[in-house]
Protein backbone atom coordinates (compact mmCIF):
# COMPACT_ATOMS: atom_id res chain seq x y z
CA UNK A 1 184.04 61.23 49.01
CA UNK A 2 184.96 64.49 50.28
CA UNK A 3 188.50 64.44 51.98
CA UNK A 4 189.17 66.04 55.66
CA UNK A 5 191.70 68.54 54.28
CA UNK A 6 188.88 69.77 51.85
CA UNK A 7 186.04 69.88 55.03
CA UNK A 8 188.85 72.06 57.51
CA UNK A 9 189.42 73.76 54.46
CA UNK A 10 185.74 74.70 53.82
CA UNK A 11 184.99 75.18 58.06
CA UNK A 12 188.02 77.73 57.80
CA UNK A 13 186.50 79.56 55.63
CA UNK A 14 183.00 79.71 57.13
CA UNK A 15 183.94 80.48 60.14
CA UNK A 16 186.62 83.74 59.19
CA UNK A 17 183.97 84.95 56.81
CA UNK A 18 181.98 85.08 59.32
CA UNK A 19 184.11 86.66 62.31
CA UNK A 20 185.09 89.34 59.21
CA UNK A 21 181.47 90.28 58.54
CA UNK A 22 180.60 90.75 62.47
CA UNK A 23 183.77 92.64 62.68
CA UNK A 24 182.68 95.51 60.31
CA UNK A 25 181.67 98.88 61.71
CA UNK A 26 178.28 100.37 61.24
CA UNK A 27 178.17 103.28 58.76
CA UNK A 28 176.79 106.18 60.10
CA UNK A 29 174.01 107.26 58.96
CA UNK A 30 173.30 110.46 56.39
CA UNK A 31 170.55 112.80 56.79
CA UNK A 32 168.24 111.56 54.22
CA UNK A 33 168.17 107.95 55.91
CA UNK A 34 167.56 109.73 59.37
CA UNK A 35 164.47 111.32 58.18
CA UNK A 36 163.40 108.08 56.57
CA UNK A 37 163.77 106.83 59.97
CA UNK A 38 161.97 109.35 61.68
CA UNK A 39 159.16 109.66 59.04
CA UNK A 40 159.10 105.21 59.57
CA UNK A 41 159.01 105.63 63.11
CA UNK A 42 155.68 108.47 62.98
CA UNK A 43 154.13 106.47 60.79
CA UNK A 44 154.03 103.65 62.72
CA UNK A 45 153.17 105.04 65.96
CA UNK A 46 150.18 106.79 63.96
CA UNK A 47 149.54 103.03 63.07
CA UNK A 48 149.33 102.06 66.44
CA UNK A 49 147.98 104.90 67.79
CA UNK A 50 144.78 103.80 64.93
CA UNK A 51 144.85 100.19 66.29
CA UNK A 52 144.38 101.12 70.01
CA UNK A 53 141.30 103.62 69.10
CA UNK A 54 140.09 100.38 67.41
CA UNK A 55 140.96 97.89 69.76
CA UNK A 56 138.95 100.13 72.23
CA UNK A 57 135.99 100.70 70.06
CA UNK A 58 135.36 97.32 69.50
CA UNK A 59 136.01 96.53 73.25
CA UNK A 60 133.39 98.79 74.16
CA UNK A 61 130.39 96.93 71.37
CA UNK A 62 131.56 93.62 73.26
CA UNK A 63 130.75 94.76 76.29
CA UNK A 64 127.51 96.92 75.21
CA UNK A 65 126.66 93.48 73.50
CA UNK A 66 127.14 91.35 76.87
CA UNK A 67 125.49 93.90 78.89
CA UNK A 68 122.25 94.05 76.76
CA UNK A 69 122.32 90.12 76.67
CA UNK A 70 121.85 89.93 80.62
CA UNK A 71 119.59 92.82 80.76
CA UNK A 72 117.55 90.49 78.69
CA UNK A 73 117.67 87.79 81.24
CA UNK A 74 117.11 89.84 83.60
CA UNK A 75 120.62 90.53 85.24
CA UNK A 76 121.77 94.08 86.11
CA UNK A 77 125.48 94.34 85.14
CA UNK A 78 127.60 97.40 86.60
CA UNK A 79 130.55 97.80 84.61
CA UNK A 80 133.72 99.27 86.46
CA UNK A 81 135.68 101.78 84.87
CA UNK A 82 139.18 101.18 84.40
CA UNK A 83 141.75 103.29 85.31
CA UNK A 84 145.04 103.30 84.40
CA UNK A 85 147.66 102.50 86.96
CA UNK A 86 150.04 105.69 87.41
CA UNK A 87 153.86 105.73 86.14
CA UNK A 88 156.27 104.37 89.12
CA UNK A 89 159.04 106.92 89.83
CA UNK A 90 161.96 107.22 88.18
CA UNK A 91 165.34 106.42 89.93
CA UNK A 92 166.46 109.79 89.44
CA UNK A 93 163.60 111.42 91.20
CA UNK A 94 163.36 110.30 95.15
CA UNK A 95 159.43 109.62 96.42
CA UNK A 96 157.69 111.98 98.50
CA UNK A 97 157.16 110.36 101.98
């Protein structure tokens, strides 16, 4: 059976280890690991910027799907365009009344 003195000894230790390690600055980083960032960071807005043109593609042979299906049954289907709603402004720039 493990004695009290040994478990405060052991929850003394977890918890200082831990207040040391959250304690410890953040090295700064060196050029080489900024343009990994950077190069990371392209990379995977290329990546999403590939998964949107997708996501849109196949969108589009959804809807061209549905749309033939009820021109087969004999219902006309008008598809709205979509338009993006427009940024809101900014704090730092007042709206035009």
């Amino acid at each position: 059976m493990i004695s009290r003195k040994a478990l405060l000894i052991a929850a003394l230790c977890l918890s200082t280890t831990g207040a040391v390690y959250g304690k410890l600055p953040v090295q700064p980083m060196t050029d080489e690991q900024k343009a990994k960032a950077d190069e990371a960071k392209a990379k995977a807005a290329e990546a999403a910027k590939k998964d949107a043109e997708l996501l849109g593609k196949s969108q589009d042979r959804v809807a061209s799907r549905y749309i033939q299906q009820q021109k087969a049954k004999g219902v006309t289907v008008k598809p709205t365009a979509i338009v993006a709603a427009a940024p809101a402004p900014t704090a730092a720039a007042p709206a035009k009344k």
